[in-house]
N, C-alpha and C. Protein backbone atom coordinates (compact mmCIF):
# COMPACT_ATOMS: atom_id res chain seq x y z
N UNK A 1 -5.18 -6.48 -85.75
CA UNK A 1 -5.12 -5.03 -85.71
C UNK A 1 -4.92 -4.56 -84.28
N UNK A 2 -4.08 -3.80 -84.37
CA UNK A 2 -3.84 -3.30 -82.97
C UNK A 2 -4.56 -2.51 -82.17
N UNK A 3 -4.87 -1.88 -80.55
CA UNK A 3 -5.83 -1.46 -80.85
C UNK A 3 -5.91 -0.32 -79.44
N UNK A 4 -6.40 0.74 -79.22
CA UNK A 4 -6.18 1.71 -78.39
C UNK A 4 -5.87 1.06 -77.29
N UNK A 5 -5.46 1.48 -76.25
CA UNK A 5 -5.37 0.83 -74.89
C UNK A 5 -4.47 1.63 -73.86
N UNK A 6 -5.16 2.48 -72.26
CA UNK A 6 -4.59 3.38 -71.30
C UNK A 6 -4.08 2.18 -69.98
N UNK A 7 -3.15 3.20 -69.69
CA UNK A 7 -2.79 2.41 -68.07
C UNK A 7 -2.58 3.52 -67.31
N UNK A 8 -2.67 3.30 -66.04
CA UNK A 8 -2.63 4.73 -64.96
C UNK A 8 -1.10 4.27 -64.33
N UNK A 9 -0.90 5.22 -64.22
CA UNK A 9 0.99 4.82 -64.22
C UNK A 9 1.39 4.40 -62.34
N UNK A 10 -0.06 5.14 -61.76
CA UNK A 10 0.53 4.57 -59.89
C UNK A 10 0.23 3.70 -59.85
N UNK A 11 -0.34 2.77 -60.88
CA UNK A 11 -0.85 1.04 -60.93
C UNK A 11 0.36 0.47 -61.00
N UNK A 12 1.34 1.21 -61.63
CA UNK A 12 2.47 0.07 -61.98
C UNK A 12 3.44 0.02 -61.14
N UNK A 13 4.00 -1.20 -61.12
CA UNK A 13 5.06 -1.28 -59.56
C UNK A 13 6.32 -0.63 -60.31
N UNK A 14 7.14 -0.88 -59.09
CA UNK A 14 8.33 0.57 -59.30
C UNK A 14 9.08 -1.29 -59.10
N UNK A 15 10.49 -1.08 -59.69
CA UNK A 15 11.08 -2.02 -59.60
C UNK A 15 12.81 -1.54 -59.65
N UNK A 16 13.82 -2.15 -58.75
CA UNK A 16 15.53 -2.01 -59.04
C UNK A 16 15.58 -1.93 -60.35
N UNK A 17 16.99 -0.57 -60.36
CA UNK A 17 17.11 -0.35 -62.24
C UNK A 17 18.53 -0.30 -62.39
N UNK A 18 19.08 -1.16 -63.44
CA UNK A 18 20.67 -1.02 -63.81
C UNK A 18 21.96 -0.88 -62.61
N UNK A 19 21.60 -2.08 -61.54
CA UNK A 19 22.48 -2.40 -60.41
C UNK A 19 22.82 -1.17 -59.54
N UNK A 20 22.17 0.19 -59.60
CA UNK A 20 22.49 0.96 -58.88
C UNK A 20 21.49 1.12 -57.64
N UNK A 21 21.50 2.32 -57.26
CA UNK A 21 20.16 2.66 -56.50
C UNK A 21 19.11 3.10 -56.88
N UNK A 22 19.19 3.51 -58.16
CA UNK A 22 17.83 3.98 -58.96
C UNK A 22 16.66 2.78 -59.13
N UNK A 23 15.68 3.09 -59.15
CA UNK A 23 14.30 2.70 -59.71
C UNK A 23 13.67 2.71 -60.80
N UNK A 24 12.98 2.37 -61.42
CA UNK A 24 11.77 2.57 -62.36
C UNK A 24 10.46 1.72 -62.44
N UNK A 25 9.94 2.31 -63.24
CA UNK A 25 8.34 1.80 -63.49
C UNK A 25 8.22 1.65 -65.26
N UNK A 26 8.04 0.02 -65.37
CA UNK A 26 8.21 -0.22 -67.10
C UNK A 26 6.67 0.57 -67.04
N UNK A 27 6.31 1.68 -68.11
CA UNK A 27 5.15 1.84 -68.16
C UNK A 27 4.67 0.93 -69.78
N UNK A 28 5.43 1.00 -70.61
CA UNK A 28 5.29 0.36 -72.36
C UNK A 28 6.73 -0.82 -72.01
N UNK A 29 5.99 -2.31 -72.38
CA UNK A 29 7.03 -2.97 -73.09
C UNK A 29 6.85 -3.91 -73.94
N UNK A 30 7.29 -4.86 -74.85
CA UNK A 30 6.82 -5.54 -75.56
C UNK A 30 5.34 -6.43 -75.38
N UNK A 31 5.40 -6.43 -74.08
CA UNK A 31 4.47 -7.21 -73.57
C UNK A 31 2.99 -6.46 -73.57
N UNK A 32 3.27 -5.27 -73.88
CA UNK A 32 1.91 -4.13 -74.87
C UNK A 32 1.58 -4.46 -76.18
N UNK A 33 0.84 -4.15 -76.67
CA UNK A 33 0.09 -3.92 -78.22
C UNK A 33 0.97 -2.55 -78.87
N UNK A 34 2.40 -2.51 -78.52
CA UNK A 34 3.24 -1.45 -79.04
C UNK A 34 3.82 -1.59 -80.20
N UNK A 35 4.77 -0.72 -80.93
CA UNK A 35 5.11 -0.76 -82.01
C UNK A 35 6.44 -1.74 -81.86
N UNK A 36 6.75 -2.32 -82.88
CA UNK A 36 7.97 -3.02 -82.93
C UNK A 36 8.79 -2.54 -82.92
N UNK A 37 9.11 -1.41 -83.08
CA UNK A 37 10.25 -0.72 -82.99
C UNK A 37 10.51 -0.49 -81.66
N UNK A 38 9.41 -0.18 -80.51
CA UNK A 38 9.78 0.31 -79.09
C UNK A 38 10.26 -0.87 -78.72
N UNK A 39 11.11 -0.59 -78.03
CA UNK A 39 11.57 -1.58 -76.66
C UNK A 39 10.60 -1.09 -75.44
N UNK A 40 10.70 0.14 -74.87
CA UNK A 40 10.31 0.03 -73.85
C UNK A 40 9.92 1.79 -73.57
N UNK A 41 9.30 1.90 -72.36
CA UNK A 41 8.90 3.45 -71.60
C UNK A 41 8.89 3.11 -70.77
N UNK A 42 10.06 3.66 -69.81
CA UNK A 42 10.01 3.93 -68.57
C UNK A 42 9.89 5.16 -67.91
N UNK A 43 9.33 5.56 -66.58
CA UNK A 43 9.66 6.31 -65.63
C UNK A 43 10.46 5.98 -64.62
N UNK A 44 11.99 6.73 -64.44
CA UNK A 44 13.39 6.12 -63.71
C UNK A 44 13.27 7.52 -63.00
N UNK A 45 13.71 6.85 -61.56
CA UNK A 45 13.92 7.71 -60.18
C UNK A 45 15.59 7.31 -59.61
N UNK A 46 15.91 8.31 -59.72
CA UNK A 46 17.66 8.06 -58.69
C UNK A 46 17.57 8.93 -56.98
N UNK A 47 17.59 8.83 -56.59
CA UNK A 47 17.46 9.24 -55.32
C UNK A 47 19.03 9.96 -55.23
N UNK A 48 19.02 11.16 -54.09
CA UNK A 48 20.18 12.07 -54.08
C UNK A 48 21.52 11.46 -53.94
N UNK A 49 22.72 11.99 -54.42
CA UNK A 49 23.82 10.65 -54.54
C UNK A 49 23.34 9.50 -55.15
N UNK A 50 22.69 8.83 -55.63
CA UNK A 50 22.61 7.64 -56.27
C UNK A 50 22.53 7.45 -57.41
N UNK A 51 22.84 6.22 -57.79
CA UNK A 51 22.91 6.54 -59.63
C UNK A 51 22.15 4.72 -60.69
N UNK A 52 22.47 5.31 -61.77
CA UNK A 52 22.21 3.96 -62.42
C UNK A 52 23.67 3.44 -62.64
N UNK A 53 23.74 2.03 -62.41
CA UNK A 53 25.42 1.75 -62.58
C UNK A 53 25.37 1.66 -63.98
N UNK A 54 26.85 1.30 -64.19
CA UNK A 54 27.33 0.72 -65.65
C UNK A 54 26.23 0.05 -66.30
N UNK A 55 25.86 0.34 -67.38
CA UNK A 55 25.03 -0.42 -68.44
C UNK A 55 25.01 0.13 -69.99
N UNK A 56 24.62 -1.09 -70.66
CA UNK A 56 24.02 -0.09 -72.20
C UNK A 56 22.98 -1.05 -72.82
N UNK A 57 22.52 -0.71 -73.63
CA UNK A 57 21.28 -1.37 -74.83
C UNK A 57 21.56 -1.65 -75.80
N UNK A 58 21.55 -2.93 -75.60
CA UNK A 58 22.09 -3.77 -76.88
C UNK A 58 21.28 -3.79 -78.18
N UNK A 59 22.17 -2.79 -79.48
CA UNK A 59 20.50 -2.53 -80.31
C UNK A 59 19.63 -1.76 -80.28
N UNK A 60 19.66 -1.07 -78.84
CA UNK A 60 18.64 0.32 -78.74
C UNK A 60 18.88 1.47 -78.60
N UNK A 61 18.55 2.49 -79.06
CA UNK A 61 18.54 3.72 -78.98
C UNK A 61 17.89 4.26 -77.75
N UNK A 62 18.38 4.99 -76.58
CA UNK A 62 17.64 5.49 -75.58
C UNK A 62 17.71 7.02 -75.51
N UNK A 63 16.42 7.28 -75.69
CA UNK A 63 16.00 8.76 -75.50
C UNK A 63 15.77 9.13 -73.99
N UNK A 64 16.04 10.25 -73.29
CA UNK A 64 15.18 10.62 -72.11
C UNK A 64 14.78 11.80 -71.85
N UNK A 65 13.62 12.08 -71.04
CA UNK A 65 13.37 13.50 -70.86
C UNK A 65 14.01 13.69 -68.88
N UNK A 66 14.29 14.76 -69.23
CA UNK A 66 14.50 14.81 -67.20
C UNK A 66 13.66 15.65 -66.62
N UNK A 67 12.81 14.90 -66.04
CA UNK A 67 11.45 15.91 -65.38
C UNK A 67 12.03 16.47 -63.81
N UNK A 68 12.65 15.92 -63.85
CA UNK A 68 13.52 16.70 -62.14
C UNK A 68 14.59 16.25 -61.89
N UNK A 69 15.59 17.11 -61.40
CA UNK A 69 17.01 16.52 -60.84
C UNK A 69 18.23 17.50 -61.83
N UNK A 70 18.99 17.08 -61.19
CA UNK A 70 20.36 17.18 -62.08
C UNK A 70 21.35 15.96 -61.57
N UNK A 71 22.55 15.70 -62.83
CA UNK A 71 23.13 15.19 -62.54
C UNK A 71 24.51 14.68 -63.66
N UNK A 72 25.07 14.16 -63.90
CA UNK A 72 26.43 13.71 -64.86
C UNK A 72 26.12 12.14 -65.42
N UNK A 73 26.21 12.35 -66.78
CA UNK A 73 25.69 10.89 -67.03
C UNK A 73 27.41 10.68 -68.11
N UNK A 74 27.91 9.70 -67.93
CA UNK A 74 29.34 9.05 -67.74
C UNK A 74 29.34 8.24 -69.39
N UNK A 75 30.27 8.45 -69.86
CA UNK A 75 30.14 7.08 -70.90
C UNK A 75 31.45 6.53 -70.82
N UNK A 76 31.59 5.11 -71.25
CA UNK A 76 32.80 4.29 -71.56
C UNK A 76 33.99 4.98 -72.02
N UNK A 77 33.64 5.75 -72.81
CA UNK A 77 35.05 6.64 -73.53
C UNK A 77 35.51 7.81 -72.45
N UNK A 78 35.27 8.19 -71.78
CA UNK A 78 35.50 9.28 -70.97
C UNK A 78 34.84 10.54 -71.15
N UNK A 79 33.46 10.49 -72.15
CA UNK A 79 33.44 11.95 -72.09
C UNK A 79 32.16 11.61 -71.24
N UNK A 80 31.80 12.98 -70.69
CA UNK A 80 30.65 13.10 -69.61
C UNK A 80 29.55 14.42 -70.38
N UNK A 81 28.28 14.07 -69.69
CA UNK A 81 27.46 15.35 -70.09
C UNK A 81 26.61 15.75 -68.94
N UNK A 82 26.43 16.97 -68.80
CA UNK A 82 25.55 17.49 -66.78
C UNK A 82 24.09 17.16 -67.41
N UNK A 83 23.36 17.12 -66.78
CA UNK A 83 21.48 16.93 -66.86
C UNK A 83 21.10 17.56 -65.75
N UNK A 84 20.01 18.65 -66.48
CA UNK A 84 18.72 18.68 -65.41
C UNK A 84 17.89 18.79 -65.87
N UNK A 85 16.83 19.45 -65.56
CA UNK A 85 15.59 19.39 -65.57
C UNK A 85 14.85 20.28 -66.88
N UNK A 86 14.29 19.74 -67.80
CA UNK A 86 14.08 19.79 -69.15
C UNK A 86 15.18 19.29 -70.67
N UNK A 87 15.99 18.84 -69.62
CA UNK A 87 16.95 18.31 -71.02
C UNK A 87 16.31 16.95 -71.82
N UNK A 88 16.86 17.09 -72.99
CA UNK A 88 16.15 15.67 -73.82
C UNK A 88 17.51 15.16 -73.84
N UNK A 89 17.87 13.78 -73.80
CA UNK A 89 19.32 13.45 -74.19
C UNK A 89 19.40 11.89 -75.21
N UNK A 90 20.48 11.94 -75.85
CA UNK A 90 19.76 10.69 -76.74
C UNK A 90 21.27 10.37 -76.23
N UNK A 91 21.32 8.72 -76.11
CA UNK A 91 22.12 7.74 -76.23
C UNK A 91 21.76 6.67 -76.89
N UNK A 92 23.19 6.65 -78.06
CA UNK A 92 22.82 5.78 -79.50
C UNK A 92 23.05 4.06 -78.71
N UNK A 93 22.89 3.21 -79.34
CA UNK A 93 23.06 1.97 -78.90
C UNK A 93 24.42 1.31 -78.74
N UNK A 94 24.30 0.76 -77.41
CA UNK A 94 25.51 -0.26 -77.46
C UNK A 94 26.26 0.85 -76.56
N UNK A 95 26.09 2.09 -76.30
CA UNK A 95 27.35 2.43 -75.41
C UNK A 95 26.99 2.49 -73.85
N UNK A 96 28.28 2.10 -73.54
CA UNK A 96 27.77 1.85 -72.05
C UNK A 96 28.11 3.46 -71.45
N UNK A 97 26.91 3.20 -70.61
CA UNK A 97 26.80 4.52 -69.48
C UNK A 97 26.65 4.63 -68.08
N UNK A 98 26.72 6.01 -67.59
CA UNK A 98 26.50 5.48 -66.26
C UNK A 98 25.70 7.11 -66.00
N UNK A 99 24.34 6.53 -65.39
CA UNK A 99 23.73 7.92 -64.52
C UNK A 99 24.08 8.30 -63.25
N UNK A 100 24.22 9.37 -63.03
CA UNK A 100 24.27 9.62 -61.59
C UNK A 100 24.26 10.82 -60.88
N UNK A 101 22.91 10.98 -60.13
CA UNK A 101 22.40 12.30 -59.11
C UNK A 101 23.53 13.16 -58.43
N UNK A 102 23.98 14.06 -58.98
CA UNK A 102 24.62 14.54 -58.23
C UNK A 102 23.88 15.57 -57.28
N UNK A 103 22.46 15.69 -57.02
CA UNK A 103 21.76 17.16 -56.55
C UNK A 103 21.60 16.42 -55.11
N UNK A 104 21.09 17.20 -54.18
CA UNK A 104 20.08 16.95 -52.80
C UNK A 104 18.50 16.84 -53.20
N UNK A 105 18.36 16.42 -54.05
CA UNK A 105 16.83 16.18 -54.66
C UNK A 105 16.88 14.92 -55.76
N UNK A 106 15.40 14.23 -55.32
CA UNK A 106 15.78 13.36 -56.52
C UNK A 106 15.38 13.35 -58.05
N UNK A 107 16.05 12.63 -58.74
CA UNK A 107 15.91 12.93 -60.25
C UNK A 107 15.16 11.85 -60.83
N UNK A 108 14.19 12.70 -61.47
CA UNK A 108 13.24 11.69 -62.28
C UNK A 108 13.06 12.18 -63.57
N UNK A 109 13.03 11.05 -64.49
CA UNK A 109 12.92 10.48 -65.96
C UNK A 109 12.25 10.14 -66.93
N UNK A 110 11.85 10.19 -67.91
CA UNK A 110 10.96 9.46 -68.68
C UNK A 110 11.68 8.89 -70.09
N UNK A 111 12.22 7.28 -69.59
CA UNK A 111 12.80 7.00 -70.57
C UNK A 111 12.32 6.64 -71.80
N UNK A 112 12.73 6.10 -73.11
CA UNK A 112 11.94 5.72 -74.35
C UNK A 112 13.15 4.98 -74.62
N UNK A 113 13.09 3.75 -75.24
CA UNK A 113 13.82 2.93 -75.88
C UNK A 113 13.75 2.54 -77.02
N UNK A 114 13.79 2.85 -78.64
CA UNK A 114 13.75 2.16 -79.54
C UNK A 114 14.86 1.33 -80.27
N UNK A 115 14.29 0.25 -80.93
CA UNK A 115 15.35 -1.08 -81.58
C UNK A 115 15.43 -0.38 -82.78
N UNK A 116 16.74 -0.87 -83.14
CA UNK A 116 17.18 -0.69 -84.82
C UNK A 116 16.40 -1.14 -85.53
């Protein structure tokens, strides 16, 4: 049985995210008492001009909230969408994307990942 369990999020190290200059902090990943369905929760930081490079989720659905910033997030096909600050944005699985800060401030995230 699974079973309650907190973490304080400045405990967790910040680590390189998706070959760009951005950051994050896994706060939920399998390696939790989480649901099978999550992949993962992150908090992702891009710093001004910088971005997440080319990537996608193989299988996962990525949700995000944007707690600060703006910026243009890119997909494989050519279409683009602007972000700032309170947008929710869903990207379905498998397509590749690309984030990237376009502001003088940096942009921070709270990603969610779920598997098919």
């Amino acid at each position: 049985m699974r079973k309650p369990f907190k973490k304080n999020i400045n405990e967790v190290e910040m680590e390189e995210a998706h070959g760009g200059s951005g950051k994050r902090q896994v706060l939920l990943s399998q390696k939790d008492d989480i649901s099978t369905y999550m992949e993962a929760m992150t908090n992702g930081y891009i710093p001004p001009k910088g971005a997440y490079d080319w990537h996608s989720h193989d299988g996962v659905d990525e949700l995000f909230l944007v707690l600060q910033g703006r910026g243009t997030i890119e997909f494989e096909d050519g279409i683009s969408l602007e972000y700032a600050k309170d947008d929710l944005v869903h990207i379905p699985a498998d397509i590749k994307h690309r984030i990237e800060n376009t502001s003088e401030t940096e942009s921070e995230f709270l990603f969610i990942r779920i598997k098919h």
